[in-house]
Protein backbone atom coordinates (compact mmCIF):
# COMPACT_ATOMS: atom_id res chain seq x y z
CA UNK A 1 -65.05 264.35 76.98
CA UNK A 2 -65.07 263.13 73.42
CA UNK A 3 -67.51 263.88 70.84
CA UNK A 4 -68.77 260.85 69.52
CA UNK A 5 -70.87 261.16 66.11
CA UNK A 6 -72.64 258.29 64.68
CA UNK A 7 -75.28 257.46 62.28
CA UNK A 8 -78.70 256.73 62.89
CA UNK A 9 -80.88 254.73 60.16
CA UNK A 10 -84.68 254.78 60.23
CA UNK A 11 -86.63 251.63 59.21
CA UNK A 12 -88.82 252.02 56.24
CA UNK A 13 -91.39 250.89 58.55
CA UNK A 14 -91.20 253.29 61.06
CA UNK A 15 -92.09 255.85 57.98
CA UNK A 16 -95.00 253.70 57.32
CA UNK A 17 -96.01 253.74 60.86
CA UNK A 18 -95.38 257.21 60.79
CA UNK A 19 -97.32 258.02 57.86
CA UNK A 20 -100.00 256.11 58.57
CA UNK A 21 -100.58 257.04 62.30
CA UNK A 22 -100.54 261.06 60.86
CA UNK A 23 -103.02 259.90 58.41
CA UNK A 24 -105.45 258.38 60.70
CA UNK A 25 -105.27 261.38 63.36
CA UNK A 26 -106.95 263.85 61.03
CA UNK A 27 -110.99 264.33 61.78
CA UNK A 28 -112.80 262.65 58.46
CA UNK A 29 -110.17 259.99 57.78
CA UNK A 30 -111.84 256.54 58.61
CA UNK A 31 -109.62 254.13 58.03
CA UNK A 32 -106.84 253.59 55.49
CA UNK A 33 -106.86 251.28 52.37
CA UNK A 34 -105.11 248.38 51.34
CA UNK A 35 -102.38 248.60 48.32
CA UNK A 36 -102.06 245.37 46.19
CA UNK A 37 -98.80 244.81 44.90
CA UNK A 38 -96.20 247.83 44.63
CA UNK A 39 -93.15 248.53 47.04
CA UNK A 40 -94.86 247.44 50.17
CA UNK A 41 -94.80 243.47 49.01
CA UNK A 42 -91.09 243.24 49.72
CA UNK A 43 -91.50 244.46 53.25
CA UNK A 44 -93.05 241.82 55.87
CA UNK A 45 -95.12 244.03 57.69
CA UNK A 46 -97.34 246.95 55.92
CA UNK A 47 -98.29 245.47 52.73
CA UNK A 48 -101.42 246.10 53.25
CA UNK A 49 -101.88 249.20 55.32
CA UNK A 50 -102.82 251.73 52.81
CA UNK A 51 -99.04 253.38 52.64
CA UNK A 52 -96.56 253.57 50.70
CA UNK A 53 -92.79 255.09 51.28
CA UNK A 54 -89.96 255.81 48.98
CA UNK A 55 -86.78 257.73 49.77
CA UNK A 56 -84.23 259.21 47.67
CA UNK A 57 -81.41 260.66 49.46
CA UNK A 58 -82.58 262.55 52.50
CA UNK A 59 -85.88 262.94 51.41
CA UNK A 60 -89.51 261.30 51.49
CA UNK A 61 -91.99 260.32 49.15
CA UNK A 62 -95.51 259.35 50.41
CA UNK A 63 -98.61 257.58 49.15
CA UNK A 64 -101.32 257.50 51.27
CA UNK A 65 -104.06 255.32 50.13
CA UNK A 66 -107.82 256.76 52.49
CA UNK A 67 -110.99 255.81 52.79
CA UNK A 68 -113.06 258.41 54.37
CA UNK A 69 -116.04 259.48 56.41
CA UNK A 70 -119.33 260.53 55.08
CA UNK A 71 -120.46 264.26 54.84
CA UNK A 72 -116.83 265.47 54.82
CA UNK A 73 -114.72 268.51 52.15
CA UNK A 74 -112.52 265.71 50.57
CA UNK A 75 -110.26 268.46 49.18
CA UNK A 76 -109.95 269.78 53.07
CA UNK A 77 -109.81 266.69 54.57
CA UNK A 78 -106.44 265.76 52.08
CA UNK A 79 -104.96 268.45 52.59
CA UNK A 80 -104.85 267.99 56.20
CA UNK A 81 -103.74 264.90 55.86
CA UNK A 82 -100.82 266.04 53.54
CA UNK A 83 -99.94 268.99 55.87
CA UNK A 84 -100.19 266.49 59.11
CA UNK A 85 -97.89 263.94 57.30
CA UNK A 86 -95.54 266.39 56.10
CA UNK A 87 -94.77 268.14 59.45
CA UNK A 88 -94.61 264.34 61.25
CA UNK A 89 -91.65 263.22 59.23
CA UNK A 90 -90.09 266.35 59.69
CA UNK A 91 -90.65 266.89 63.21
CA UNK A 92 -89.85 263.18 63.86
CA UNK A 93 -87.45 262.23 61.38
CA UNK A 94 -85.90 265.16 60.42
CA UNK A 95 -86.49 263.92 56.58
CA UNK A 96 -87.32 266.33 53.97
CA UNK A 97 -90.90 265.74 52.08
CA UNK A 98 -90.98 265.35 48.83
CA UNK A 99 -94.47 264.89 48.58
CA UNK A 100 -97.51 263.70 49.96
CA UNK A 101 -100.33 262.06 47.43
CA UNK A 102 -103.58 261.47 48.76
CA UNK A 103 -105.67 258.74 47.06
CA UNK A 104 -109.14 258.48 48.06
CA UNK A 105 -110.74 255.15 47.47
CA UNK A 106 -113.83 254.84 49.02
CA UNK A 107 -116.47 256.48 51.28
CA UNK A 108 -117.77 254.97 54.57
CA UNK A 109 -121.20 255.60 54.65
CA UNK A 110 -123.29 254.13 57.73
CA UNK A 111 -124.88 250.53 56.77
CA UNK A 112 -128.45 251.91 57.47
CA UNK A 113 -128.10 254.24 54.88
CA UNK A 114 -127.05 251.22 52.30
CA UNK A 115 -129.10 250.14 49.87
């Protein structure tokens, strides 16, 4: 039987799908934030999911954009959301992480508490 080896290519989307499913799985994440402008314009789909994805060689670079619960330890909360990333597109991708930045951007606080 012959050994075939081939290459497999992963969509930059499927990193942003990725990312952003990882993201939203962690307890005090509500809901992710949309990016104006930036890398995820040229792509069709994601522009304005709250992620975005570089790569450099065999490696990832992630910028999560989160907007999160009330009453939650943001510093906790991003760090699980860096460590849940991180271990996703390793596990799934095999791709090293560069990084993972978190960037909060708003709070969702419960309407009858607006004033």
């Amino acid at each position: 039987m012959e050994d075939t080896q081939g290459k497999t290519t992963v969509s930059p989307e499927v990193l942003m799908t990725i990312a952003r499913l990882s993201a939203l799985s962690v307890p005090g994440v509500s809901r992710l934030a949309p990016i104006s402008g930036g890398v995820n314009r040229l792509f069709k789909r994601g522009a304005g999911d709250g992620v975005r994805i570089e790569t450099e060689e065999n490696a990832v670079y992630v910028d999560l954009h989160v907007v999160l619960q009330q009453d939650v330890n943001i510093r906790e909360v991003s760090r699980n959301v860096q460590q849940n990333v991180a271990r996703a597109m390793q596990e799934m991708v095999g791709m090293d992480v560069g990084c993972v930045n978190i960037h909060i951007e708003d709070i969702d606080y419960h309407d009858s508490e607006a004033r």
